[in-house]
C-alpha atoms as a PDB file:
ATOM      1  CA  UNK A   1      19.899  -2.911  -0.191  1.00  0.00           C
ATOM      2  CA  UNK A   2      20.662   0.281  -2.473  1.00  0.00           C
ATOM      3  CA  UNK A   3      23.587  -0.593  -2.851  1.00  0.00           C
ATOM      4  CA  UNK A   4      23.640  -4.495  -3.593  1.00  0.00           C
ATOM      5  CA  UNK A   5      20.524  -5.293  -5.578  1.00  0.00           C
ATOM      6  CA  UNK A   6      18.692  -2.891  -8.205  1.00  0.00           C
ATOM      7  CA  UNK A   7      15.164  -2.585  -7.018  1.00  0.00           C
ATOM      8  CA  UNK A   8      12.263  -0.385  -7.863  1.00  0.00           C
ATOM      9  CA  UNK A   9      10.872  -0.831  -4.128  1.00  0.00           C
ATOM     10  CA  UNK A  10      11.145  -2.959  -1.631  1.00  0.00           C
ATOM     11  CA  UNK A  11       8.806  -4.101   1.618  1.00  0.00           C
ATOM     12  CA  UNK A  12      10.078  -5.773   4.835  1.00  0.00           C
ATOM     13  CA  UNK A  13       7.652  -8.359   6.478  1.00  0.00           C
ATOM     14  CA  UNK A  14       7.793  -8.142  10.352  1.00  0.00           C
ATOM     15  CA  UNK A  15       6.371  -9.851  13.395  1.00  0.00           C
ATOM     16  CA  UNK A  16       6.611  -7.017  15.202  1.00  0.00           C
ATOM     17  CA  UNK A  17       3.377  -5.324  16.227  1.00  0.00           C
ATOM     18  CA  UNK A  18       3.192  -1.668  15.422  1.00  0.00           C
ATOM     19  CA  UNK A  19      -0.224  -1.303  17.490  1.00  0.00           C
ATOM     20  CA  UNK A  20      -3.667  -2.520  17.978  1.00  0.00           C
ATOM     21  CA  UNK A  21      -4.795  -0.379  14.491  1.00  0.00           C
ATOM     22  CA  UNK A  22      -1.805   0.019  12.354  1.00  0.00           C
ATOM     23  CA  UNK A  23      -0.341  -3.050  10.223  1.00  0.00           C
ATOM     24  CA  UNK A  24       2.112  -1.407   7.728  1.00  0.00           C
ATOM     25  CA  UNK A  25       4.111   1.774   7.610  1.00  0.00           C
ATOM     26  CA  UNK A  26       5.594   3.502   4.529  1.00  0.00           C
ATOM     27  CA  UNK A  27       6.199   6.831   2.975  1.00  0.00           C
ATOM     28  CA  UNK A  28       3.225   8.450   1.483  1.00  0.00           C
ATOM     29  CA  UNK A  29       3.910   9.321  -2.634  1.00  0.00           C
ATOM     30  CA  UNK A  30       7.208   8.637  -1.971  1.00  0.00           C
ATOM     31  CA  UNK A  31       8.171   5.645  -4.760  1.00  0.00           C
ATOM     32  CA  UNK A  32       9.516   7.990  -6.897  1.00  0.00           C
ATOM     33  CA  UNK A  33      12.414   8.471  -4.511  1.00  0.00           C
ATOM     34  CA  UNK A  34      14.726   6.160  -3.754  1.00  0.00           C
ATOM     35  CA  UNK A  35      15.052   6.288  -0.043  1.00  0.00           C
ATOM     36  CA  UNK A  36      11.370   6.682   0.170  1.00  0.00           C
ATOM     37  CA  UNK A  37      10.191   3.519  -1.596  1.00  0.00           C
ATOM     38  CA  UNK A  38       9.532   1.202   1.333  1.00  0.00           C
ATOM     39  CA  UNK A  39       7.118  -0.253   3.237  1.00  0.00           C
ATOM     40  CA  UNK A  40       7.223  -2.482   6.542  1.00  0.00           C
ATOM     41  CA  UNK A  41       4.072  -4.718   7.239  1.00  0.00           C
ATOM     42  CA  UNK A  42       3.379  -6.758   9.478  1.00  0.00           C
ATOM     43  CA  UNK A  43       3.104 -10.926   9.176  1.00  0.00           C
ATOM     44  CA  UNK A  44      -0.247 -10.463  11.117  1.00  0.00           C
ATOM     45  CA  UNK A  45      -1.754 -13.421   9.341  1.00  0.00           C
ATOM     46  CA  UNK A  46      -1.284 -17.041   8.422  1.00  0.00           C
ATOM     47  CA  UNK A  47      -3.260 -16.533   5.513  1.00  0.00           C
ATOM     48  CA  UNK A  48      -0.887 -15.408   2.612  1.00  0.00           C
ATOM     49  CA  UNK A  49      -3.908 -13.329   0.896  1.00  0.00           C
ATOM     50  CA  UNK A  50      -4.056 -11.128   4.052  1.00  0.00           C
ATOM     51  CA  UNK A  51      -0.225 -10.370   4.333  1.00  0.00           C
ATOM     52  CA  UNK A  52      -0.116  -9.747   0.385  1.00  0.00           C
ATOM     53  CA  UNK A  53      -3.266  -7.161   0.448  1.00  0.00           C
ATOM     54  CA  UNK A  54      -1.600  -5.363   3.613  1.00  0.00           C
ATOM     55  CA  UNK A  55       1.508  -5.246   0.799  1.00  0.00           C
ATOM     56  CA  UNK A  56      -0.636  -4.104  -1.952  1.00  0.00           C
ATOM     57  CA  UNK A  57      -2.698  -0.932   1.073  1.00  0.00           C
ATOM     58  CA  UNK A  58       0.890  -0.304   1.905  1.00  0.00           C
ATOM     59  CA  UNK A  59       2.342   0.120  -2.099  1.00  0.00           C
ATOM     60  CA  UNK A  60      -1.097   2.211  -2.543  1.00  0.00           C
ATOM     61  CA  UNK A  61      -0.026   4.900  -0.147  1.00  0.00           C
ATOM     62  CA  UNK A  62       3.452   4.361  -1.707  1.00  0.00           C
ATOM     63  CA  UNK A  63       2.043   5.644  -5.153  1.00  0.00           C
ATOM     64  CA  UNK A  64      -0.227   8.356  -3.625  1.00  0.00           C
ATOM     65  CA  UNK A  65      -3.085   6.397  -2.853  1.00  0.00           C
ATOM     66  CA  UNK A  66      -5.311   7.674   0.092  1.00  0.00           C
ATOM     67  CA  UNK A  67      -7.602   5.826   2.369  1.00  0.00           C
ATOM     68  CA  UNK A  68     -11.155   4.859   0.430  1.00  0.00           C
ATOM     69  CA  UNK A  69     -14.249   7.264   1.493  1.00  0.00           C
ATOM     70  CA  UNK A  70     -17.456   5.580   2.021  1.00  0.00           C
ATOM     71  CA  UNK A  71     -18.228   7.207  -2.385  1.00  0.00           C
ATOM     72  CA  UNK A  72     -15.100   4.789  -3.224  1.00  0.00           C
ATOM     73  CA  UNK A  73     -16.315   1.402  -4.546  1.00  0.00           C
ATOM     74  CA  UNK A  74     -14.956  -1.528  -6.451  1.00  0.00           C
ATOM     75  CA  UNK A  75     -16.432  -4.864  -7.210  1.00  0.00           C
ATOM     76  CA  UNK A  76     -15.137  -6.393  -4.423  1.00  0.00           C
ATOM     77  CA  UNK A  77     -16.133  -4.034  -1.725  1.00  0.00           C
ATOM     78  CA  UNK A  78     -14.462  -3.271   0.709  1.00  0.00           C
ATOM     79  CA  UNK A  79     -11.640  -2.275  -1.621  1.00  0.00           C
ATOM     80  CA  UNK A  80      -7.500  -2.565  -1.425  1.00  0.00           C
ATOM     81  CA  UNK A  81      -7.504   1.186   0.225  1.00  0.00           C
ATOM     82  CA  UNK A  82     -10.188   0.522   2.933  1.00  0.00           C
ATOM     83  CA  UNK A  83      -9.209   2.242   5.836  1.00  0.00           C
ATOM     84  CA  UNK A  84     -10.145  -1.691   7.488  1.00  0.00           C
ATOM     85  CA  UNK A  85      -8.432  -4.244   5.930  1.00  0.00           C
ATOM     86  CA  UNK A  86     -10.310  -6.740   3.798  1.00  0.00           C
ATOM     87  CA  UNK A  87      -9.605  -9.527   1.615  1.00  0.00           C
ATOM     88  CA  UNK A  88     -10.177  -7.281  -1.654  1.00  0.00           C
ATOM     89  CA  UNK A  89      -8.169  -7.923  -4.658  1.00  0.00           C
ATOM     90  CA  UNK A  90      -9.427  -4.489  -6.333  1.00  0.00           C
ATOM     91  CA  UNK A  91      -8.649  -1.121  -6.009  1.00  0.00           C
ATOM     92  CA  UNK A  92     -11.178   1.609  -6.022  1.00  0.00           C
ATOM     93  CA  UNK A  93     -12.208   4.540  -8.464  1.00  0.00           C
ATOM     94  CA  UNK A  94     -10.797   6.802  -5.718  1.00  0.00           C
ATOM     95  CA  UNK A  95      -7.870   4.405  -5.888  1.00  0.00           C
ATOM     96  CA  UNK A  96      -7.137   4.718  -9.645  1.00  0.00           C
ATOM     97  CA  UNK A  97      -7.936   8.892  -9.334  1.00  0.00           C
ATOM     98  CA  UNK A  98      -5.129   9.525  -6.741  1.00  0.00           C
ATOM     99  CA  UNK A  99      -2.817   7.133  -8.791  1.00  0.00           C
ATOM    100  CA  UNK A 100      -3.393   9.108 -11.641  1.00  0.00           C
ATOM    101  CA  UNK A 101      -2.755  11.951 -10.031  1.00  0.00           C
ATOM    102  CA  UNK A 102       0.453  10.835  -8.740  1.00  0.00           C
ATOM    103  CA  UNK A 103       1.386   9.649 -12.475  1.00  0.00           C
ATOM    104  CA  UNK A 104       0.674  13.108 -13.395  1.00  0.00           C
ATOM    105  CA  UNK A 105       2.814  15.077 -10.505  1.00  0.00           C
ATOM    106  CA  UNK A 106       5.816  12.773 -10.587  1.00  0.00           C
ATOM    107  CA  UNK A 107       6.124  11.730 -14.168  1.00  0.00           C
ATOM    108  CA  UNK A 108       7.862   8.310 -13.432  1.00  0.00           C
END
């Protein structure tokens, strides 16, 4: 894919089960780098909001974001970087602190 489209990062949707707890796999604070700026989830769910919040947990850890401690809210709790996965559309304060740490390390 490098090599025959310009991307910023890309995510493969798969059927394949990872295991019983695990839904999507990618690099942690890695979008900065070019081989590292992936994710794989998997099409666990007919429900496209599902699938696209597994995308957005996945990107999260792609930008630095960890898992939400039980001090982590958003309005929609439980948020994007639940450890759980939820229908959330927001990310959490703890969300937008590691992003902005990442933003500050890795000066994209």
């Amino acid at each position: 894919l490098l090599n025959r489209k310009r991307h910023d990062h890309a995510q493969l949707l798969t059927d394949m089960a990872f295991d019983l707890n695990t839904l999507g796999i990618t690099f942690f604070a890695g979008m900065c780098q070019a081989y590292r700026s992936v994710g794989l989830v998997q099409d666990h769910s007919t429900t496209n909001l599902r699938i696209a919040v597994a995308m957005a947990h996945e990107m999260g850890h792609n930008l630095g974001m960890s898992h939400d401690k039980k001090y982590c809210t958003c309005e929609d709790y439980p948020c994007i970087m639940s450890a759980v996965l939820s229908p959330s559309r927001l990310f959490s304060n703890c969300s937008y602190q590691d992003y902005q740490k990442y933003l500050l390390k890795y000066k994209p």
